[in-house]
Structure formats: C-alpha cells, structure tokens
N, C-alpha and C. Protein backbone atom coordinates (compact mmCIF):
# COMPACT_ATOMS: atom_id res chain seq x y z
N UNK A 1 -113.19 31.69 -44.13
CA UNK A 1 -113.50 30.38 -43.58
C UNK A 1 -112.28 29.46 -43.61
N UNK A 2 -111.27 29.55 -44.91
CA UNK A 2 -110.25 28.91 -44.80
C UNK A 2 -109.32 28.89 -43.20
N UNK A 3 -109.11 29.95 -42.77
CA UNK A 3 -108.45 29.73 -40.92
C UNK A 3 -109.27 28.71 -40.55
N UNK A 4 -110.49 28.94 -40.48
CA UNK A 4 -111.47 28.00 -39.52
C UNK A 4 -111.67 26.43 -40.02
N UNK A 5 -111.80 25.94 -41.10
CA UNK A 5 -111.54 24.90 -41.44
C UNK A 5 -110.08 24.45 -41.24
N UNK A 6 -109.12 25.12 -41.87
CA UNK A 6 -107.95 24.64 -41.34
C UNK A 6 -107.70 23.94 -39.93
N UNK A 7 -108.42 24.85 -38.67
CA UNK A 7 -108.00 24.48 -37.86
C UNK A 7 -109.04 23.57 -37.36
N UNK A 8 -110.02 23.38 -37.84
CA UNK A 8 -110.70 22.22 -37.45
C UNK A 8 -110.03 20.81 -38.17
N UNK A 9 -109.51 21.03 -39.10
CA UNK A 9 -108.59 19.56 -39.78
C UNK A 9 -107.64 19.14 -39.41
N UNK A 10 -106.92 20.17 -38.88
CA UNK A 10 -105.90 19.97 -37.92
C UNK A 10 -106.47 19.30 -36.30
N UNK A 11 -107.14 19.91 -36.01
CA UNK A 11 -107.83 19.12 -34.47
C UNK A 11 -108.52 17.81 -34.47
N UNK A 12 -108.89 17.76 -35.52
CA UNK A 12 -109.94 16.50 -35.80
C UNK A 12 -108.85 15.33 -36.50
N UNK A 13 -107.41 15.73 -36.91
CA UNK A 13 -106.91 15.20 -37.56
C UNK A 13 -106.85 13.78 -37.55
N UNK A 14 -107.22 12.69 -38.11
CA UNK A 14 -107.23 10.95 -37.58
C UNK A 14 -109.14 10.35 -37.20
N UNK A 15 -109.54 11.93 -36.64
CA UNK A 15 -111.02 11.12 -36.66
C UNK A 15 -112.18 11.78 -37.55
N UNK A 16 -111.52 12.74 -38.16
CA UNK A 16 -112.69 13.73 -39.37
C UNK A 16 -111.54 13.57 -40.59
N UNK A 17 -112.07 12.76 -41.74
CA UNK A 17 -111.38 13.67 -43.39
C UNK A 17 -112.38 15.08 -43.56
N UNK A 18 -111.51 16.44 -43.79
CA UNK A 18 -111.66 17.49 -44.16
C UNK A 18 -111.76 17.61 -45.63
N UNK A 19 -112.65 18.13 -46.36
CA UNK A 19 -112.68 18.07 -48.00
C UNK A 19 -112.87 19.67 -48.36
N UNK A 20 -112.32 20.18 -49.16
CA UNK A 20 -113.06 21.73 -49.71
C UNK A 20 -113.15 21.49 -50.76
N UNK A 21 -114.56 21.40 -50.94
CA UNK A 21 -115.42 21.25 -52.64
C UNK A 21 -115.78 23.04 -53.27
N UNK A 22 -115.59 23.51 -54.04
CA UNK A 22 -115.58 25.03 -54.53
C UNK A 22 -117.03 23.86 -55.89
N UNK A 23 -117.90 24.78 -55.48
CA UNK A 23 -119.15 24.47 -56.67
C UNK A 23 -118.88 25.06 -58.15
N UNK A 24 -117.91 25.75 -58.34
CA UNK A 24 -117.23 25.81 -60.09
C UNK A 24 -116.31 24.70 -60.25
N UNK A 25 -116.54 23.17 -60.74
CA UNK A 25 -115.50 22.14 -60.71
C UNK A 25 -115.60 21.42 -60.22
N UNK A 26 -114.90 20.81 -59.11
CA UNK A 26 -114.85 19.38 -58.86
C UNK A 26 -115.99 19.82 -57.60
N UNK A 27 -116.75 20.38 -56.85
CA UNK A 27 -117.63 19.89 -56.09
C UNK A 27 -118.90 20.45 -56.68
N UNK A 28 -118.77 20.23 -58.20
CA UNK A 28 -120.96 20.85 -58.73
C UNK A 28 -121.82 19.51 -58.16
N UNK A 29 -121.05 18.32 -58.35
CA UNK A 29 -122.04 17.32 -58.88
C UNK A 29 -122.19 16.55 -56.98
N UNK A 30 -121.33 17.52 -55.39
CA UNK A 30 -121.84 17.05 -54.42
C UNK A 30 -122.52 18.29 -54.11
N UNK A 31 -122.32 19.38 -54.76
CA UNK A 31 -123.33 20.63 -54.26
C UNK A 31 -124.71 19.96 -54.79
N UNK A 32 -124.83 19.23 -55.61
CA UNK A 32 -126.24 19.21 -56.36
C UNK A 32 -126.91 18.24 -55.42
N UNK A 33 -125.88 16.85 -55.59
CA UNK A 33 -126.51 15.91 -54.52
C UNK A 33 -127.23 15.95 -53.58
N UNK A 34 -126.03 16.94 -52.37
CA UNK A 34 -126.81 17.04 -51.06
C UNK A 34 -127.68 18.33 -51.28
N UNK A 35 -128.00 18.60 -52.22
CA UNK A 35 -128.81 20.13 -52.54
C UNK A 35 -128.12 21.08 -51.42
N UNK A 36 -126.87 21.76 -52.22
CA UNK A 36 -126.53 22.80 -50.84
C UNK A 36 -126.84 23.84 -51.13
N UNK A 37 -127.80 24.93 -50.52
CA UNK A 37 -128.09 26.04 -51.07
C UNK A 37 -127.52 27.24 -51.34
N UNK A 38 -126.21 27.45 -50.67
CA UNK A 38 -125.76 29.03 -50.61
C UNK A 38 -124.21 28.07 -50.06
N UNK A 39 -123.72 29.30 -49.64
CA UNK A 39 -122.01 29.08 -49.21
C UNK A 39 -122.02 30.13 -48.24
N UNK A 40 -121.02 29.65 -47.21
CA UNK A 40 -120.68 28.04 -47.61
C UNK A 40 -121.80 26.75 -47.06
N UNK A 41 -121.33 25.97 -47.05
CA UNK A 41 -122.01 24.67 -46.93
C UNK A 41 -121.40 23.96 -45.89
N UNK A 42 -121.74 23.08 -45.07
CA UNK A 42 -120.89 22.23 -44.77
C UNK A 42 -121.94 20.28 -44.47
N UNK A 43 -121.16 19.36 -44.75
CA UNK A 43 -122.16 18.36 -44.85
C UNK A 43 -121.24 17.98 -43.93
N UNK A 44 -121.52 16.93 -43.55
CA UNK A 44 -120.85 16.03 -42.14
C UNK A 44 -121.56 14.52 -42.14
N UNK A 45 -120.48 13.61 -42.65
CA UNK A 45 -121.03 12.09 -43.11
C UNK A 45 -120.39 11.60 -42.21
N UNK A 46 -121.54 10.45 -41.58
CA UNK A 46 -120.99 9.24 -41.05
C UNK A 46 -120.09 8.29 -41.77
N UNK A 47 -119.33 7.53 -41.28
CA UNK A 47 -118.56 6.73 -42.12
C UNK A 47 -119.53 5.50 -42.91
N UNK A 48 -120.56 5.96 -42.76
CA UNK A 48 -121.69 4.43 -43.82
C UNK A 48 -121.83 5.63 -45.12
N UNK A 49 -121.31 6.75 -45.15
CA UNK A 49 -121.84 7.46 -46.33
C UNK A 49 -123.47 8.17 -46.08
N UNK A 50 -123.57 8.10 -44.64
CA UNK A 50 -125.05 9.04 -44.63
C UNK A 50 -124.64 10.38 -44.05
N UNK A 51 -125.96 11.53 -43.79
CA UNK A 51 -125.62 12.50 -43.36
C UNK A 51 -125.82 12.46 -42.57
N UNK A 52 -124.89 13.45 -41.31
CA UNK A 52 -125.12 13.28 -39.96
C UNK A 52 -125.73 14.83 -39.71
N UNK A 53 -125.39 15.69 -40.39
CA UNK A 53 -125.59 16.92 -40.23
C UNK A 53 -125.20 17.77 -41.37
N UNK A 54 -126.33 19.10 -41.61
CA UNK A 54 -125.53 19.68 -43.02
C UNK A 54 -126.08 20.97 -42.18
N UNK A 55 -125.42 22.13 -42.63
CA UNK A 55 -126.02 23.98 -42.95
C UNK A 55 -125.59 24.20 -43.74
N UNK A 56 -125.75 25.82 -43.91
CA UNK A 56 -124.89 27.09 -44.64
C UNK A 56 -124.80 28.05 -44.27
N UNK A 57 -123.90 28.85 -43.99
CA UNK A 57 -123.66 30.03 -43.85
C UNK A 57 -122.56 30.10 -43.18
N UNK A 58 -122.17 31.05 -42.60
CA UNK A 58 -120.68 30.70 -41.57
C UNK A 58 -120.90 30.51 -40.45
N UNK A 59 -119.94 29.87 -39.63
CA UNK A 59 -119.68 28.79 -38.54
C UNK A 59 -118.63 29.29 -38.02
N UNK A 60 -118.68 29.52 -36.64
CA UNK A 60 -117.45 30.09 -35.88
C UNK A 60 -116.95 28.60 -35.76
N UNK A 61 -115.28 28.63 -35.10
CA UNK A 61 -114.74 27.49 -35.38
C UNK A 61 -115.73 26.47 -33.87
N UNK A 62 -115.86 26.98 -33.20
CA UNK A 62 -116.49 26.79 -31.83
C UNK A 62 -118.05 26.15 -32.11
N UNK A 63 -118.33 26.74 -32.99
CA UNK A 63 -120.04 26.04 -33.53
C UNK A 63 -119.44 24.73 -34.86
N UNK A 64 -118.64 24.72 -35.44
CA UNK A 64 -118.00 23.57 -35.77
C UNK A 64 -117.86 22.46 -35.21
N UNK A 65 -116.63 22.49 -34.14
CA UNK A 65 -116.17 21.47 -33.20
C UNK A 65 -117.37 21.22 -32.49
N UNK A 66 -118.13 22.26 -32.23
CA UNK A 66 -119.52 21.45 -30.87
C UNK A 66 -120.23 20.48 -32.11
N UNK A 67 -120.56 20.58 -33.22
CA UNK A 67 -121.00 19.92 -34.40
C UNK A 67 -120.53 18.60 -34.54
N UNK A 68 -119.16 18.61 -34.82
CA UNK A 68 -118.50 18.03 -34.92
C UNK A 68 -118.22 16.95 -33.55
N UNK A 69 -118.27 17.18 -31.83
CA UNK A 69 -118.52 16.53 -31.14
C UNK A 69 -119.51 15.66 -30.57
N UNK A 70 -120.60 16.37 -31.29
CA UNK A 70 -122.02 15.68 -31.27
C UNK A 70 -121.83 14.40 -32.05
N UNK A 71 -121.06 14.34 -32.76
CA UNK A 71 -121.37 13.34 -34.02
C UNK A 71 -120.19 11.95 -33.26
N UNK A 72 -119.50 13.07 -33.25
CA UNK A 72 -118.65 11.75 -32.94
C UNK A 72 -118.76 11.29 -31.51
N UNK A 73 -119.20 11.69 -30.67
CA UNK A 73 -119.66 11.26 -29.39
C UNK A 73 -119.74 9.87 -29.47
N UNK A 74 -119.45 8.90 -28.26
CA UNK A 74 -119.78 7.68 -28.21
C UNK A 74 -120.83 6.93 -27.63
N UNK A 75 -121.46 6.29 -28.21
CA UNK A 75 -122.75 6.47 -27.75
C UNK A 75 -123.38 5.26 -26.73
C-alpha cells in the first residue's frame, strides 16, 4: 500500500494531509476512536474534524483518488 499512498500524497499534495498511523504506537488511540476494524484502514476528515468517509481493506490507487474527489468536489 505504501506505492499507493505515496502517490496519492504526492497528487493531492496542498489539498489532502496524508498521515500513516501503524496501530502498534502512535496510531492505537485513532484506530480505537474511529473503531477501525482490520488493515488497512483509511479515514478521510473534513477540515471541521468530521468523517467524510472511512473503509478497510485495500484500495487501488484509482478507488482512492475517485474517494478522494468526491470529497473534495465543490459543491
């Protein structure tokens, strides 16, 4: 998944922050939050701090960015 995130942080660069939380350490206490069930995860916050969208499992980079365009669409 690392290629595929990469290159979604790179494309999105200026209108998405990219984060990789690993649930041993610094991301237990947002795995718990948003209850993420399995890995990977991915959450997707509006800038008010809500969710705009979450799954799990893997994500071609193509089911990402369409994710990722939905959200940020202007509305």
């Amino acid at each position: 998944m690392n290629p595929i995130v990469n290159g979604i942080a790179q494309d999105y660069q200026g209108k998405v922050d990219v984060r990789r939380l690993n649930v041993i350490g610094d991301g237990k206490a947002a795995f718990e939050y948003f209850r993420m069930l399995g890995h990977p995860s991915y959450v997707l916050l509006k800038s008010d701090g809500t969710r705009a969208w979450s799954d799990v499992g893997l994500q071609t980079r193509e089911q990402l960015a369409a994710r990722l365009d939905a959200v940020l669409k202007p509305r």
